[in-house]
Protein backbone atom coordinates (compact mmCIF):
# COMPACT_ATOMS: atom_id res chain seq x y z
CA UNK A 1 -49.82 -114.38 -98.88
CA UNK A 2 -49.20 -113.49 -95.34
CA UNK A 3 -48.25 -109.52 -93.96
CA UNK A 4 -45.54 -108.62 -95.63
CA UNK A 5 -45.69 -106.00 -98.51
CA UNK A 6 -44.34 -108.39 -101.38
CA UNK A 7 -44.96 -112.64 -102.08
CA UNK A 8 -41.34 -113.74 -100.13
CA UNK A 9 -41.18 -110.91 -97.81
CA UNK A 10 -40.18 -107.63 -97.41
CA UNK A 11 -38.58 -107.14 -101.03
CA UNK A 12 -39.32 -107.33 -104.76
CA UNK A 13 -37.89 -110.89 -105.88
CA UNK A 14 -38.16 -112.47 -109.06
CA UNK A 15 -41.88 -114.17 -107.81
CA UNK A 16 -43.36 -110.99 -107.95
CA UNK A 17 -42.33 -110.13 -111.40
CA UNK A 18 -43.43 -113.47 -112.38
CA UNK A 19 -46.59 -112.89 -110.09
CA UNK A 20 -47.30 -109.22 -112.81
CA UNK A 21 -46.86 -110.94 -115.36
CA UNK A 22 -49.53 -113.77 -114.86
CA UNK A 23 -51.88 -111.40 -112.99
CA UNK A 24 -52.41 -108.86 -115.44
CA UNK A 25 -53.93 -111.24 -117.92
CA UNK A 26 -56.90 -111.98 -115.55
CA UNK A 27 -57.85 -107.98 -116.37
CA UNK A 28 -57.85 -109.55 -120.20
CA UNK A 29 -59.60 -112.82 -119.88
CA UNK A 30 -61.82 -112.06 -117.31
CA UNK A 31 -60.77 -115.01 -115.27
CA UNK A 32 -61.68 -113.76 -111.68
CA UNK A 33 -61.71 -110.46 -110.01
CA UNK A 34 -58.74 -109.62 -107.73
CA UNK A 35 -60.85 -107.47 -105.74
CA UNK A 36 -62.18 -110.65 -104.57
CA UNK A 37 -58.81 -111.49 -102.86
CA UNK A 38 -57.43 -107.92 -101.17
CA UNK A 39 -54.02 -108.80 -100.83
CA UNK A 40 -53.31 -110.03 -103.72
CA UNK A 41 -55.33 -106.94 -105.31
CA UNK A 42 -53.24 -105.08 -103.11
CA UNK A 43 -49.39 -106.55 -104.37
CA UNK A 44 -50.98 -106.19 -108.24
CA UNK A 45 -51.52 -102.39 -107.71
CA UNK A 46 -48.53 -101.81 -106.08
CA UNK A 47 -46.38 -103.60 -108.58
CA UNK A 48 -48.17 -101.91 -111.37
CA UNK A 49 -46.55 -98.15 -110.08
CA UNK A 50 -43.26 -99.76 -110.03
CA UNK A 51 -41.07 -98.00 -112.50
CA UNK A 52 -40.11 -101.24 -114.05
CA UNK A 53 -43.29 -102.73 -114.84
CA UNK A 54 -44.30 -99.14 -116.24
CA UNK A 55 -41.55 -99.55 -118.57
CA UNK A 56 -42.43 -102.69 -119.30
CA UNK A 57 -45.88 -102.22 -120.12
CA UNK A 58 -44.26 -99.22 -122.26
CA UNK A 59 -42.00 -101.05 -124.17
CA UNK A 60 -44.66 -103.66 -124.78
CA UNK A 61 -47.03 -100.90 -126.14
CA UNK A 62 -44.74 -100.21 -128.66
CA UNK A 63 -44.48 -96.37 -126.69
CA UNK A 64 -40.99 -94.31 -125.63
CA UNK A 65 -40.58 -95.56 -121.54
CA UNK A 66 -39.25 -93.18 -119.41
CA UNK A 67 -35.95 -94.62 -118.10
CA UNK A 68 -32.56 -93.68 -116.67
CA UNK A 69 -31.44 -93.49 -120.16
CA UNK A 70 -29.44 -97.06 -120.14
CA UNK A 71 -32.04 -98.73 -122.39
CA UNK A 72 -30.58 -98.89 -126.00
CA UNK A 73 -33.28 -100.75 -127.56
CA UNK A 74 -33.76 -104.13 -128.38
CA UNK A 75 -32.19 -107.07 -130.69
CA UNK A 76 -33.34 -109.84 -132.08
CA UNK A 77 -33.21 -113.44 -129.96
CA UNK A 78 -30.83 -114.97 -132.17
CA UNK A 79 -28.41 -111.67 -132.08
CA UNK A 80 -28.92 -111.91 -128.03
CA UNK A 81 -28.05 -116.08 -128.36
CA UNK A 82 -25.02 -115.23 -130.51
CA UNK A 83 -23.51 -112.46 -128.14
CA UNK A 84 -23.66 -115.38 -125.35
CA UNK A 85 -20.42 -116.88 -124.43
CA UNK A 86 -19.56 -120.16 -125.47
């Protein structure tokens, strides 16, 4: 990771959502300690107060996220599949 504040540089890009979503399981498995590696450390805790990894972590909790209001709840994979166009 070199000096910039996120993985590919100076904004949030899909590898850092990727990177939350791996790193938080090392707090469950007990895999290594981040502290052990500051920067990385440092981009978990700052993703983790982003407002869409809190909802996230919300939704996944089964708890009521604070949002904008645009979230209208979920559907099923295959209702998601079947809204696709052909």
């Amino acid at each position: 990771m070199g000096d910039t504040p996120w993985l590919l540089g100076d904004h949030r890009t899909l590898a850092d959502a990727y990177f939350i979503g791996i790193a938080r399981w090392t707090r469950y498995h007990e895999v290594l300690d981040r502290r052990d590696y500051p920067k990385l450390q440092g981009l978990f805790e700052r993703l983790e107060a982003d407002a869409g990894v809190r909802f996230a972590h919300a939704i996944e909790k089964g708890e009521t996220p604070q949002s904008s209001g645009a979230f209208q709840g979920h559907i099923r994979l295959a209702e998601a599949l079947r809204r696709l166009p052909a």
